[in-house]
N, C-alpha and C. Protein backbone atom coordinates (compact mmCIF):
# COMPACT_ATOMS: atom_id res chain seq x y z
N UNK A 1 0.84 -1.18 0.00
CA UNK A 1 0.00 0.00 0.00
C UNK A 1 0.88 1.24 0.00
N UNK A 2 0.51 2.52 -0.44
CA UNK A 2 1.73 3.50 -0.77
C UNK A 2 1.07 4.22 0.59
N UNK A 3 1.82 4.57 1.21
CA UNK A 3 1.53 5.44 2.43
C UNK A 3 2.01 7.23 2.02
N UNK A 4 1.21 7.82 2.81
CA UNK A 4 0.97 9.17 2.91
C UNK A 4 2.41 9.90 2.30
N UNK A 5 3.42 9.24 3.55
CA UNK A 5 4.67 9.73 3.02
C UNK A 5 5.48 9.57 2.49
N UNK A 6 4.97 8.46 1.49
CA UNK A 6 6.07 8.03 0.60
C UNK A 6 5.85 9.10 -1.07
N UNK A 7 4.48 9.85 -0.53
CA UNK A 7 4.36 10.58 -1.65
C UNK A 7 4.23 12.15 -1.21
N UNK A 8 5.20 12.32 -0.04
CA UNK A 8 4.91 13.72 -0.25
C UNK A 8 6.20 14.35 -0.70
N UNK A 9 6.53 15.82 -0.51
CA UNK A 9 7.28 16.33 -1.47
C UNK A 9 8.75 15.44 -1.67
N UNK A 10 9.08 14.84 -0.15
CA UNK A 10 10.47 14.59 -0.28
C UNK A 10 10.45 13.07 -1.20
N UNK A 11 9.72 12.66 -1.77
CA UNK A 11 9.42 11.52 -2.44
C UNK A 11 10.17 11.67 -4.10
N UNK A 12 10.64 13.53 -4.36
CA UNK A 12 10.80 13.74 -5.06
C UNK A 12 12.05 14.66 -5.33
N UNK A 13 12.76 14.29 -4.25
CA UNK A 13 14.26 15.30 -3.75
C UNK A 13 15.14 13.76 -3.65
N UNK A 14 16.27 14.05 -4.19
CA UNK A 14 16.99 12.79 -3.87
C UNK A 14 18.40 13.64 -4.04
N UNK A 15 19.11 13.52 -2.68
CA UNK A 15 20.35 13.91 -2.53
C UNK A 15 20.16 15.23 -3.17
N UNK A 16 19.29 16.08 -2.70
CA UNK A 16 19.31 17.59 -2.78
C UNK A 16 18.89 17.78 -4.02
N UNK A 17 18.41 16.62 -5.17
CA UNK A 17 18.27 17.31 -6.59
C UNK A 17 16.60 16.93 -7.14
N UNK A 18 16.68 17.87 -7.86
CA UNK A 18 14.82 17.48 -8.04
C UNK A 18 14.95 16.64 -9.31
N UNK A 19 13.90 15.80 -8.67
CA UNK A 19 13.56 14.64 -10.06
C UNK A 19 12.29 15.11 -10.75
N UNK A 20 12.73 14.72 -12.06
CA UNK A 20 11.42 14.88 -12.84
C UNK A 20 10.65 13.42 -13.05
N UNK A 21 9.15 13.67 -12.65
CA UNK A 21 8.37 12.37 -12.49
C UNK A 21 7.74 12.17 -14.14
N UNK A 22 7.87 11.03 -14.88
CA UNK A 22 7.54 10.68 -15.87
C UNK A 22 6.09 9.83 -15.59
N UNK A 23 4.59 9.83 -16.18
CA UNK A 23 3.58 9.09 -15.94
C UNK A 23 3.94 8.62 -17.05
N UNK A 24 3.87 7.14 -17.15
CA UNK A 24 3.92 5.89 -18.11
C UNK A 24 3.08 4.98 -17.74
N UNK A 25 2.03 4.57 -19.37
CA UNK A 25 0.96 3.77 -18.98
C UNK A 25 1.84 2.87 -19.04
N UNK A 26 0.94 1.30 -18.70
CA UNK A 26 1.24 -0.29 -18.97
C UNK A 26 0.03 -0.78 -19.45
N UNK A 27 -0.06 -0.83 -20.84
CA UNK A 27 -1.55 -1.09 -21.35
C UNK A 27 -1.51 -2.78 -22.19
N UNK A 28 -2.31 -3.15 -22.27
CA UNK A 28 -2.56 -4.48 -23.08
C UNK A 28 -3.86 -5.33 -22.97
N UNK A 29 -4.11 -6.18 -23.74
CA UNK A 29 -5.62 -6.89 -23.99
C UNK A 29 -5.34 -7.77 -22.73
N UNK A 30 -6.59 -8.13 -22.08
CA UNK A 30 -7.27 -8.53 -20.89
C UNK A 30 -6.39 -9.49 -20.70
N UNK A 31 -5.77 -10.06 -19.65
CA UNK A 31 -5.12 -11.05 -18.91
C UNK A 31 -3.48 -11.65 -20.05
N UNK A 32 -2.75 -10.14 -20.04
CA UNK A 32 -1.80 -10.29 -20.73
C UNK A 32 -0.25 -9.64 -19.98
N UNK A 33 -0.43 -9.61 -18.44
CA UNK A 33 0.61 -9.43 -17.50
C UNK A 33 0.94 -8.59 -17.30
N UNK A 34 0.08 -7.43 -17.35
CA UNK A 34 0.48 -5.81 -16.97
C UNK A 34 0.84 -6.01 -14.99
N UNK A 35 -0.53 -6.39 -14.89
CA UNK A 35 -0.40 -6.29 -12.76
C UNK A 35 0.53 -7.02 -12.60
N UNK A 36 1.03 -8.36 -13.38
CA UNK A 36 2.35 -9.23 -13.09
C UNK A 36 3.66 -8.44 -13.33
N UNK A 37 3.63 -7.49 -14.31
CA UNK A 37 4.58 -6.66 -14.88
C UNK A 37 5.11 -5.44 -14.19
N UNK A 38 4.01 -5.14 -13.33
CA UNK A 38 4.49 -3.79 -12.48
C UNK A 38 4.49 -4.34 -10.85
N UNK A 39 4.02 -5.50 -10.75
CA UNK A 39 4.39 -6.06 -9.84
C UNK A 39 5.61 -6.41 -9.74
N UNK A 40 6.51 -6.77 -10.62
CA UNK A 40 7.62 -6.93 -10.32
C UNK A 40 8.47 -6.22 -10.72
N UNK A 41 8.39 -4.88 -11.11
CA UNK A 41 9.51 -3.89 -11.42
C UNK A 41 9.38 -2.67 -10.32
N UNK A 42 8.35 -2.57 -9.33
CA UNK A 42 7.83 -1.70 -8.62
C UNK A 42 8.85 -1.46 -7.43
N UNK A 43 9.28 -0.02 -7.30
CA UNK A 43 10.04 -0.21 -5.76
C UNK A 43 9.29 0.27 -4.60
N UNK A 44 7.90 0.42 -4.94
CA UNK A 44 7.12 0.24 -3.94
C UNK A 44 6.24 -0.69 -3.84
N UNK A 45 5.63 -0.98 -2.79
CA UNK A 45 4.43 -1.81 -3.04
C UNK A 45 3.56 -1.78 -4.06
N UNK A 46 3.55 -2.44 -4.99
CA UNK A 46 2.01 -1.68 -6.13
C UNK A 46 0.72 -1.64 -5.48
N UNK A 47 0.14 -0.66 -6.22
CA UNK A 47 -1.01 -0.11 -5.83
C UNK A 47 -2.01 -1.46 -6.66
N UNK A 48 -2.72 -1.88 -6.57
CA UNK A 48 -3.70 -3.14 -7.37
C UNK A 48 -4.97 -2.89 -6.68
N UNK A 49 -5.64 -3.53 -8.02
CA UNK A 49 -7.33 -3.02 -7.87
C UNK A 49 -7.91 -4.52 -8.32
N UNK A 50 -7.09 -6.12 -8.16
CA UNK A 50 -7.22 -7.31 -8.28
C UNK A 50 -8.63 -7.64 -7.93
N UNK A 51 -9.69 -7.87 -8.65
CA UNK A 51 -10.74 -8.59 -8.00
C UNK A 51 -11.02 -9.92 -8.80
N UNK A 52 -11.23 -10.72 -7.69
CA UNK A 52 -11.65 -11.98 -8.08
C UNK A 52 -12.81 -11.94 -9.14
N UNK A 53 -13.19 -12.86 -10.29
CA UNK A 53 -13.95 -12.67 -11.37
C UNK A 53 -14.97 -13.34 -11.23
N UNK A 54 -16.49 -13.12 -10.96
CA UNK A 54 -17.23 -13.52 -11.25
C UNK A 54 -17.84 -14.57 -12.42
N UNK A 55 -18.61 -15.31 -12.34
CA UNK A 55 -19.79 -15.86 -13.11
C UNK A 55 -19.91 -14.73 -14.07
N UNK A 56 -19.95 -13.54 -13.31
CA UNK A 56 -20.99 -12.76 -13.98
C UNK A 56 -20.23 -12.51 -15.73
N UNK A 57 -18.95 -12.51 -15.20
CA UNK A 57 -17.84 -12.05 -15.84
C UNK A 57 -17.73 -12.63 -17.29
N UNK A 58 -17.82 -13.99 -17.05
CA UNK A 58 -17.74 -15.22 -17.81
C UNK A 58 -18.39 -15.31 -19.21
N UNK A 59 -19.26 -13.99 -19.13
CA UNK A 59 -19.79 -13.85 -20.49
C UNK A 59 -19.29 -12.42 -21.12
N UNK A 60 -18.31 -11.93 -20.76
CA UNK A 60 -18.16 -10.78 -21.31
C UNK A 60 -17.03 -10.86 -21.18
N UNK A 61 -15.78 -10.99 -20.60
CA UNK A 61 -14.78 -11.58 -20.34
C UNK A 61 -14.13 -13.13 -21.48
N UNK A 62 -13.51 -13.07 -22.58
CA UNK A 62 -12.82 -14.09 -23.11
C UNK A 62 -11.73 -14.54 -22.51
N UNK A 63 -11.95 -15.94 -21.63
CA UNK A 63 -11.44 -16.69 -21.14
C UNK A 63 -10.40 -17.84 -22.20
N UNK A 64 -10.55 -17.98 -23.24
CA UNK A 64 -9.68 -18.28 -24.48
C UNK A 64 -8.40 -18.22 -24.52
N UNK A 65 -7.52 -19.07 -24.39
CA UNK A 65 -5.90 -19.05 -23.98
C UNK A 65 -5.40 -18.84 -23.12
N UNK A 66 -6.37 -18.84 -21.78
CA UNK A 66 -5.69 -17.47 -20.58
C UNK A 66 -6.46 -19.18 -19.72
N UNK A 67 -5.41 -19.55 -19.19
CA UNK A 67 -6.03 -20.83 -18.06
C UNK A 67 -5.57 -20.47 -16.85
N UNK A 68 -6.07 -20.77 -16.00
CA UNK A 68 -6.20 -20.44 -14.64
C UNK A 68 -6.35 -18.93 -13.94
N UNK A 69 -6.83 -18.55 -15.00
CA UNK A 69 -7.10 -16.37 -14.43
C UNK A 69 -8.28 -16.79 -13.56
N UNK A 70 -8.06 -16.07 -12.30
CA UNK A 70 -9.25 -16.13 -11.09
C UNK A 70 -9.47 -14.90 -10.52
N UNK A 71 -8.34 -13.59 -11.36
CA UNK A 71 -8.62 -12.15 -10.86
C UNK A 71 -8.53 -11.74 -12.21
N UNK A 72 -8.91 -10.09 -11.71
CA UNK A 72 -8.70 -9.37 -13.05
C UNK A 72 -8.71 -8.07 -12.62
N UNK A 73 -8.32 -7.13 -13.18
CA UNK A 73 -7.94 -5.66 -12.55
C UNK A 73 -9.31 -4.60 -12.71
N UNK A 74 -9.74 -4.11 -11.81
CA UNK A 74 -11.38 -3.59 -11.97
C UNK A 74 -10.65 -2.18 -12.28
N UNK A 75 -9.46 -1.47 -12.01
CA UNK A 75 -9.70 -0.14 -11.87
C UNK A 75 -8.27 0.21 -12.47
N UNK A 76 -7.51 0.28 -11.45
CA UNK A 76 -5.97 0.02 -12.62
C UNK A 76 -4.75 -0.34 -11.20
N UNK A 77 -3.61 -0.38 -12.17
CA UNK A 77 -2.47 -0.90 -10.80
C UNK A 77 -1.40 0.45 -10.84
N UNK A 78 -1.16 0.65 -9.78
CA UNK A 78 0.12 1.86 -10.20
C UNK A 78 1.55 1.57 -9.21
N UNK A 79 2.85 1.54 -10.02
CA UNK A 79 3.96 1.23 -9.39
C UNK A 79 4.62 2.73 -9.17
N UNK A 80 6.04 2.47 -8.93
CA UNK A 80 6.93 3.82 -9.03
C UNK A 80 8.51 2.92 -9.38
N UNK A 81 9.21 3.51 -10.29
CA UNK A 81 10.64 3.11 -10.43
C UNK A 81 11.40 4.23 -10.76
N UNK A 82 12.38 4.45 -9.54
CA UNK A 82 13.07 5.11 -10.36
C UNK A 82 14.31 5.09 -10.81
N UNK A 83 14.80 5.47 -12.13
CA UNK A 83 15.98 5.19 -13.37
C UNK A 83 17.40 6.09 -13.15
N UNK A 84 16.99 7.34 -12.15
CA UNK A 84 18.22 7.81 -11.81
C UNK A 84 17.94 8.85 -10.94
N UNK A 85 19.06 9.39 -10.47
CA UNK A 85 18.93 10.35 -9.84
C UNK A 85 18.11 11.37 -9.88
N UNK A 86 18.18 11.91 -11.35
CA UNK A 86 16.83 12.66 -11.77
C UNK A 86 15.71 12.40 -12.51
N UNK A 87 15.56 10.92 -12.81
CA UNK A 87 14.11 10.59 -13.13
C UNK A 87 13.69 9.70 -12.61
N UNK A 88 12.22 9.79 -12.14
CA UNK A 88 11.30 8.60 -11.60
C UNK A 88 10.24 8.08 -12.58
N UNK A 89 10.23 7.09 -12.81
CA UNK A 89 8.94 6.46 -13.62
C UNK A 89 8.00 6.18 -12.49
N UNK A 90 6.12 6.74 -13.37
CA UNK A 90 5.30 6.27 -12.07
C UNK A 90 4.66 5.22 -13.32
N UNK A 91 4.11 4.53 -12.74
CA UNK A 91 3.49 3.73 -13.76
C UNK A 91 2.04 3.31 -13.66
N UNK A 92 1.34 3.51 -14.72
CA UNK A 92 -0.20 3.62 -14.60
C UNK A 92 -0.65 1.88 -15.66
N UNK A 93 -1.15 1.06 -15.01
CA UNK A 93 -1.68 -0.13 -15.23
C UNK A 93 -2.99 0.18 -15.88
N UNK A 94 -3.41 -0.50 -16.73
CA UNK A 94 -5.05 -0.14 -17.24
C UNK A 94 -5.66 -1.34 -17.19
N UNK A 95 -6.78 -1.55 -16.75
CA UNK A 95 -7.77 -2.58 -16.91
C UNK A 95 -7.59 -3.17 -18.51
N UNK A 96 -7.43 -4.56 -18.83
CA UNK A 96 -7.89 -5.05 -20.29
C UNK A 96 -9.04 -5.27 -20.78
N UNK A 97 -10.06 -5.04 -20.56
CA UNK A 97 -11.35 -5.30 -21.08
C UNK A 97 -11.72 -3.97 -21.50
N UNK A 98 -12.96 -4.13 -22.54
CA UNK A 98 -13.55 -3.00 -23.07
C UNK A 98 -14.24 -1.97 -22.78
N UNK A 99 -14.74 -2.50 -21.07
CA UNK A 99 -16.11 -2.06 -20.48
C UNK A 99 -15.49 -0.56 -19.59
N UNK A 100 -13.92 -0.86 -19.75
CA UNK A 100 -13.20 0.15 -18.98
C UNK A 100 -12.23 1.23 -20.02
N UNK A 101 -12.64 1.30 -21.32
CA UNK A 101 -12.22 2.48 -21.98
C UNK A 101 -11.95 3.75 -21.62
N UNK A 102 -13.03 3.64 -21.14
CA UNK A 102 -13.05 5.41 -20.64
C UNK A 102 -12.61 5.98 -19.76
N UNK A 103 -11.90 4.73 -18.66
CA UNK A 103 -10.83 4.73 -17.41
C UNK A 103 -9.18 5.23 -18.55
N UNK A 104 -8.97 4.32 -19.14
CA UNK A 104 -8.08 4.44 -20.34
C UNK A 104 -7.54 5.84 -20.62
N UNK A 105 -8.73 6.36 -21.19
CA UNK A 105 -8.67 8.03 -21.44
C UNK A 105 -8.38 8.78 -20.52
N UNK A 106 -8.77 8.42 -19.53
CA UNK A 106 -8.66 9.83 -18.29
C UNK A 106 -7.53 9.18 -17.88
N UNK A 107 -6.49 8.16 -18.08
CA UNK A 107 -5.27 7.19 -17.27
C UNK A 107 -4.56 8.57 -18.32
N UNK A 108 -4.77 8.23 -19.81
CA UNK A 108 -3.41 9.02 -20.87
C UNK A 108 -3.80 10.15 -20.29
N UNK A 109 -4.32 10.77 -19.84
CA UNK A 109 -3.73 12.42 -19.84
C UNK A 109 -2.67 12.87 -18.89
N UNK A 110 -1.45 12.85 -19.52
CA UNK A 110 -0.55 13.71 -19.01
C UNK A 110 0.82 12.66 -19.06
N UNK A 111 0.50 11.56 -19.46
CA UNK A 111 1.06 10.22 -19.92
C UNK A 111 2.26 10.73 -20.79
N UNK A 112 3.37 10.65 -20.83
CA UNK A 112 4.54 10.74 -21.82
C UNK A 112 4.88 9.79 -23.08
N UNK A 113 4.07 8.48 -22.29
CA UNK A 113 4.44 7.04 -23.42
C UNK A 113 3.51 6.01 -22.77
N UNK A 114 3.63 4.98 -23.60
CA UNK A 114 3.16 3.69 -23.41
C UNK A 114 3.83 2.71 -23.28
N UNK A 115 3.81 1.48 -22.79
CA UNK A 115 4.62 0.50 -22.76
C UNK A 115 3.69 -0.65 -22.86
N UNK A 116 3.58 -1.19 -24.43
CA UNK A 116 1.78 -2.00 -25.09
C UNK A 116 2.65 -3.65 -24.43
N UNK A 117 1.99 -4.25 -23.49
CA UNK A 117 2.68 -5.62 -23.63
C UNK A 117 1.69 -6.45 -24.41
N UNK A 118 2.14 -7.44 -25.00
CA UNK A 118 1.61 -8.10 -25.96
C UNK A 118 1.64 -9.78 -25.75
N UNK A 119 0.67 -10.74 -26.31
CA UNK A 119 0.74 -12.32 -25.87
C UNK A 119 0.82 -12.70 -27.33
N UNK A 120 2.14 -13.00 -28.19
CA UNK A 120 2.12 -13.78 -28.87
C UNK A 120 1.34 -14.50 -29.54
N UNK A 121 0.39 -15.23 -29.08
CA UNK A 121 -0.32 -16.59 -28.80
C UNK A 121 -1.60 -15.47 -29.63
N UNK A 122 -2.13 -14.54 -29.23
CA UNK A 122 -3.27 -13.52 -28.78
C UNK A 122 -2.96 -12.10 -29.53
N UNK A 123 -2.43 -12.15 -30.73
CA UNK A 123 -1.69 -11.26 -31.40
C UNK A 123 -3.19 -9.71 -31.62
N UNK A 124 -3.93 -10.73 -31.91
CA UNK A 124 -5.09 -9.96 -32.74
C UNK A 124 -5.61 -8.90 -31.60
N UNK A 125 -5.79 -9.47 -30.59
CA UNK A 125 -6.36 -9.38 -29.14
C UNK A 125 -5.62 -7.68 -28.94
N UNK A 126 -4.64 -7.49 -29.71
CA UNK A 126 -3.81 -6.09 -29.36
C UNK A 126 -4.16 -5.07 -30.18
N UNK A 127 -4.85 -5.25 -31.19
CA UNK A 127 -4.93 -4.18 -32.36
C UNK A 127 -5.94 -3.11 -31.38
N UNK A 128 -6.57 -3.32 -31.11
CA UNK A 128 -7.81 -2.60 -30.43
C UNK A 128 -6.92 -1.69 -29.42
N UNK A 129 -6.31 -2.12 -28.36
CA UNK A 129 -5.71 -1.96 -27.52
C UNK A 129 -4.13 -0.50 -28.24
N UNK A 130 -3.38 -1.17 -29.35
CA UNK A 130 -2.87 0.04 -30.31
C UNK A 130 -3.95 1.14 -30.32
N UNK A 131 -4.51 0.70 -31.48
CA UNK A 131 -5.21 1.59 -32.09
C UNK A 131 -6.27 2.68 -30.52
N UNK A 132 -6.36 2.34 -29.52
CA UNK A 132 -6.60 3.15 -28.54
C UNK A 132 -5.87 4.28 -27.87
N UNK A 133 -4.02 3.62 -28.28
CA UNK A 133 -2.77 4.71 -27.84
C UNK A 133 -2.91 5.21 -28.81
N UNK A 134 -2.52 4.94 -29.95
CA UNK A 134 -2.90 5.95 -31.36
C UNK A 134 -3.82 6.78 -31.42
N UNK A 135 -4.88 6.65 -30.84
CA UNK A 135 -6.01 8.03 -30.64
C UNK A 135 -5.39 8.69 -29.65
N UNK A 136 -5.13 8.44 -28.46
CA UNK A 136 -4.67 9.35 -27.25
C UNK A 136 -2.70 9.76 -27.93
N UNK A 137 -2.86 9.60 -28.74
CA UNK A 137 -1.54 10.62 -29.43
C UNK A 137 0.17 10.28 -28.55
N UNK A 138 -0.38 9.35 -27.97
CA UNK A 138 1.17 8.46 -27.46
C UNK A 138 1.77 7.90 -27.95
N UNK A 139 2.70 7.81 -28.05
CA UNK A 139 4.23 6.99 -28.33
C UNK A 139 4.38 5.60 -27.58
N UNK A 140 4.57 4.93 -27.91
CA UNK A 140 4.62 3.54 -27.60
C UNK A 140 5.97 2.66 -28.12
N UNK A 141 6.11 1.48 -27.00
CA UNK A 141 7.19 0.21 -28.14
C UNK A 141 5.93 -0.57 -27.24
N UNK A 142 6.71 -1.62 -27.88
CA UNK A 142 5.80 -3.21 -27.80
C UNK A 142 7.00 -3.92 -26.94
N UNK A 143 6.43 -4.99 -26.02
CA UNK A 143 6.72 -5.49 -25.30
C UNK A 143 5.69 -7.33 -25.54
N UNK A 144 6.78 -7.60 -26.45
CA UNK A 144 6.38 -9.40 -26.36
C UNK A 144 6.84 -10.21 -24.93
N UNK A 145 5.53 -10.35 -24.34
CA UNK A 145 5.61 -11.12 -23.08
C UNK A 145 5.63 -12.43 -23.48
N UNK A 146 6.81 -13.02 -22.97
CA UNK A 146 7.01 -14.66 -23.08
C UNK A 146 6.46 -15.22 -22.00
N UNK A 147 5.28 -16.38 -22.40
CA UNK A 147 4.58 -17.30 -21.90
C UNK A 147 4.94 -17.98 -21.68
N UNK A 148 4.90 -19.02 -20.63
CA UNK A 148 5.79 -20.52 -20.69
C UNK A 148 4.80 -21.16 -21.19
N UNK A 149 5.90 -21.98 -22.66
CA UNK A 149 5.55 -23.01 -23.58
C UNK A 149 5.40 -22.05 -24.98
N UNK A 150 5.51 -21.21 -25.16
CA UNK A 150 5.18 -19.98 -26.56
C UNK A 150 6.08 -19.90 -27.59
N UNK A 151 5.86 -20.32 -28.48
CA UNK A 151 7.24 -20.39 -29.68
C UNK A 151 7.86 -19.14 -29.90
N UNK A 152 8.49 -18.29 -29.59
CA UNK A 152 9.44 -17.41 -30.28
C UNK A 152 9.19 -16.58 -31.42
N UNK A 153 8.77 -15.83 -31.55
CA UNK A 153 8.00 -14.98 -32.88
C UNK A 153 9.00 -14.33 -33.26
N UNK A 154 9.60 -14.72 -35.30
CA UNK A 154 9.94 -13.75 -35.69
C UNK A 154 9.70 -12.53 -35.76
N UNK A 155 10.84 -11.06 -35.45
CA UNK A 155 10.29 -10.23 -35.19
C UNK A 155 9.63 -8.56 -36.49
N UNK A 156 10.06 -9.15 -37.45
CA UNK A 156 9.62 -8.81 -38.61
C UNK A 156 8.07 -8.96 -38.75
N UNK A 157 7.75 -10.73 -38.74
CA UNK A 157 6.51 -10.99 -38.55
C UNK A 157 5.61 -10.34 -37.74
N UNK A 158 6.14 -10.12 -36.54
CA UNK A 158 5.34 -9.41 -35.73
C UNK A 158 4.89 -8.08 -35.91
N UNK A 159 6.07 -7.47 -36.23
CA UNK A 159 6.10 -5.89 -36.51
C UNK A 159 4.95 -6.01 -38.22
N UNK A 160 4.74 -6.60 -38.96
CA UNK A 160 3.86 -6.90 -39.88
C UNK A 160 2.53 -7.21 -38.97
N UNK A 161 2.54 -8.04 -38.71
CA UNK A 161 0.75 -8.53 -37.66
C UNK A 161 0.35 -7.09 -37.09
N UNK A 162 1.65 -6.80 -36.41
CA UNK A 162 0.79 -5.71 -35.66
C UNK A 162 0.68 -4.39 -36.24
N UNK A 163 1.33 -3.99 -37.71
CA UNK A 163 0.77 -3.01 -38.58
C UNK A 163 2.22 -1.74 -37.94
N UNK A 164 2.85 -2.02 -37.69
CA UNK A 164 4.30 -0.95 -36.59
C UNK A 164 4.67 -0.12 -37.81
N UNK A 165 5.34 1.26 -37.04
CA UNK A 165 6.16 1.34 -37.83
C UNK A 165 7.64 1.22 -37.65
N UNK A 166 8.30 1.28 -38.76
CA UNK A 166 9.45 1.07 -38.43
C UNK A 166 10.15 1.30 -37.27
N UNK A 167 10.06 2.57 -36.95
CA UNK A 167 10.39 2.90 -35.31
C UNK A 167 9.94 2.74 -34.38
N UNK A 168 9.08 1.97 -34.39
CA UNK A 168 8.37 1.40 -33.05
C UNK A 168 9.19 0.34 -32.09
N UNK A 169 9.94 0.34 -31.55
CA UNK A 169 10.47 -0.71 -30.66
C UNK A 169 9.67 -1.74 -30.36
N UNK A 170 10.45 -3.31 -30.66
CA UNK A 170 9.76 -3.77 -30.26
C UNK A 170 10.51 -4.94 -29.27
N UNK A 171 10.40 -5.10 -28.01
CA UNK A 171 11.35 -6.04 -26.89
C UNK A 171 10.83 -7.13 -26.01
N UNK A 172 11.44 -8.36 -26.35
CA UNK A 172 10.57 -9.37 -25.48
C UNK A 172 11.09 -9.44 -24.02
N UNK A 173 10.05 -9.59 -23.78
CA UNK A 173 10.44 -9.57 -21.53
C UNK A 173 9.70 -10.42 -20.95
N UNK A 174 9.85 -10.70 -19.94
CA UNK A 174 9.20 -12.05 -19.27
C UNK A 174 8.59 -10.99 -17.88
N UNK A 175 7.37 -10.64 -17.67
CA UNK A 175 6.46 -9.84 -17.26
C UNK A 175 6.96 -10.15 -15.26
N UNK A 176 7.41 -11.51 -15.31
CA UNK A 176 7.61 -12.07 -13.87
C UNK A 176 9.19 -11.61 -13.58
N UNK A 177 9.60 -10.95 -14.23
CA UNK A 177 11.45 -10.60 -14.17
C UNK A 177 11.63 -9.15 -13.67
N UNK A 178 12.25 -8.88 -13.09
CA UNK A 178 12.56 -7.35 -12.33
C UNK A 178 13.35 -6.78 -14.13
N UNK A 179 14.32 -7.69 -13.97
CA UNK A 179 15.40 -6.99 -14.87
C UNK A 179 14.51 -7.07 -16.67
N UNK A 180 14.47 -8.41 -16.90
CA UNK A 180 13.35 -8.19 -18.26
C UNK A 180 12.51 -6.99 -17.90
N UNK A 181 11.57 -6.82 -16.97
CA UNK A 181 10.99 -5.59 -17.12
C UNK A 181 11.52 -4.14 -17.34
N UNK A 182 12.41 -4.14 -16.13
CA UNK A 182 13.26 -3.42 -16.67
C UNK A 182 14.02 -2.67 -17.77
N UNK A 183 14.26 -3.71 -18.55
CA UNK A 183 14.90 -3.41 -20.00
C UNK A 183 13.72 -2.87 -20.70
N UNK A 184 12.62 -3.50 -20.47
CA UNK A 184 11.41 -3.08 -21.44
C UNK A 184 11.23 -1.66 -21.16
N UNK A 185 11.14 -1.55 -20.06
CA UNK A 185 11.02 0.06 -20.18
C UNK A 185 11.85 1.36 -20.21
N UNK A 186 13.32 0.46 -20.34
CA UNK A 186 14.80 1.60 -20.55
C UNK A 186 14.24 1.72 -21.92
N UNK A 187 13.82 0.35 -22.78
CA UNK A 187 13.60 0.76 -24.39
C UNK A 187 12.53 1.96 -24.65
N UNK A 188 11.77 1.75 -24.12
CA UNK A 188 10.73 2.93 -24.30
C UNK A 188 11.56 3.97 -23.85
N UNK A 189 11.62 4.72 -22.79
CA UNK A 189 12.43 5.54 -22.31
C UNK A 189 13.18 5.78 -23.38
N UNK A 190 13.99 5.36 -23.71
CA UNK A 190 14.98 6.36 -24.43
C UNK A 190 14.51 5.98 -26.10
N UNK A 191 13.02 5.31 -26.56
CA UNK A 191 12.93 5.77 -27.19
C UNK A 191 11.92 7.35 -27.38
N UNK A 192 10.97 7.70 -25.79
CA UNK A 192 10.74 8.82 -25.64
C UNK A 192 11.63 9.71 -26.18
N UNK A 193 12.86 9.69 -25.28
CA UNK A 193 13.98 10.55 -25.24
C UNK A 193 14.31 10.55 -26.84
N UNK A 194 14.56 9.86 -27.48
CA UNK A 194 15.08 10.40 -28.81
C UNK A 194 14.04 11.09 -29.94
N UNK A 195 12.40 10.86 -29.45
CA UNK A 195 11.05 11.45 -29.94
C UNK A 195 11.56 13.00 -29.41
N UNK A 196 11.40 13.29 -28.46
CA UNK A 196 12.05 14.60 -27.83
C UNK A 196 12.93 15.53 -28.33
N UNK A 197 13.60 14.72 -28.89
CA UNK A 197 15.00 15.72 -29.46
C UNK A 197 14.83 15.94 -30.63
């Protein structure tokens, strides 16, 4: 749980110098390892909005490739990492289902980038999920989350399926890894940073 004072001003002074706080979503189609993903790159406790899934769920909710999901994120998850002395990543988790779009919208405002993770297996399952950062006018790379048992996707192929452009980064990470996560989001990061300049 993030307590009072882990977010007040001095949350944002480190060794006398002010950091600049970067908001970065973690977006992707429904049960594709965002809360697993900021769960483990987080140097605070993550913030999670995990609720167990209903019956009710079961019809609106595609359960299709995804075995043993018994939660699902009602609202969103938010971590904090930070990359150096003077920058902190906060990180904004989004619900995967459709019924929560409009959480989505009000998450991008003020958002610098995206970080789209993606299931191989569930390629199609992402276009919707793009084409949603593409309206909210963000910058994005892709992040192929490796599944255990998932064949290895050429990455040409992919960057074709998923319609990219050339400069779109695209980096596979294993969603349960501090350091894979990690890397996934130095790639974004400095491909922000070179959008910037």
């Amino acid at each position: 749980m993030v307590s009072a004072q882990s977010l007040d001003e001095k949350a944002y002074v480190r060794g006398g110098e002010q950091q600049t706080a970067v908001k970065i979503l973690v977006v992707g189609h429904f049960a594709v390892g965002k809360t697993t993903f900021i769960g483990a790159i987080s140097e605070i406790e993550p913030l999670t909005t995990e609720e167990t899934m209903t019956r009710a769920a079961e019809s609106v909710d595609d359960l299709k490739g995804v075995q043993g999901k018994t939660t699902t994120t009602v609202a969103m998850d938010f971590g904090r990492l930070t990359i150096s002395d003077r920058v902190v990543l906060y990180l904004f988790g989004t619900p995967g289902q459709q019924r929560f779009v409009q959480m989505w919208e009000d998450m991008a405002r003020g958002a610098l980038g995206a970080l789209v993770l993606v299931d191989p297996e569930r390629l199609a399952d992402s276009f919707e999920v793009i084409d949603l950062i593409e309206q909210f006018g963000l910058d994005y790379a892709i992040a192929v989350n490796r599944f255990d048992g998932t064949t290895p996707r050429d990455e040409a192929a992919l960057r074709e399926a998923l319609d990219l452009l050339d400069d779109t980064p695209v980096v596979t990470c294993d969603a349960r890894d501090e350091k894979s996560s990690a890397d996934a989001l130095i790639k974004l990061v400095e491909f922000l940073m070179a959008r910037a300049h």
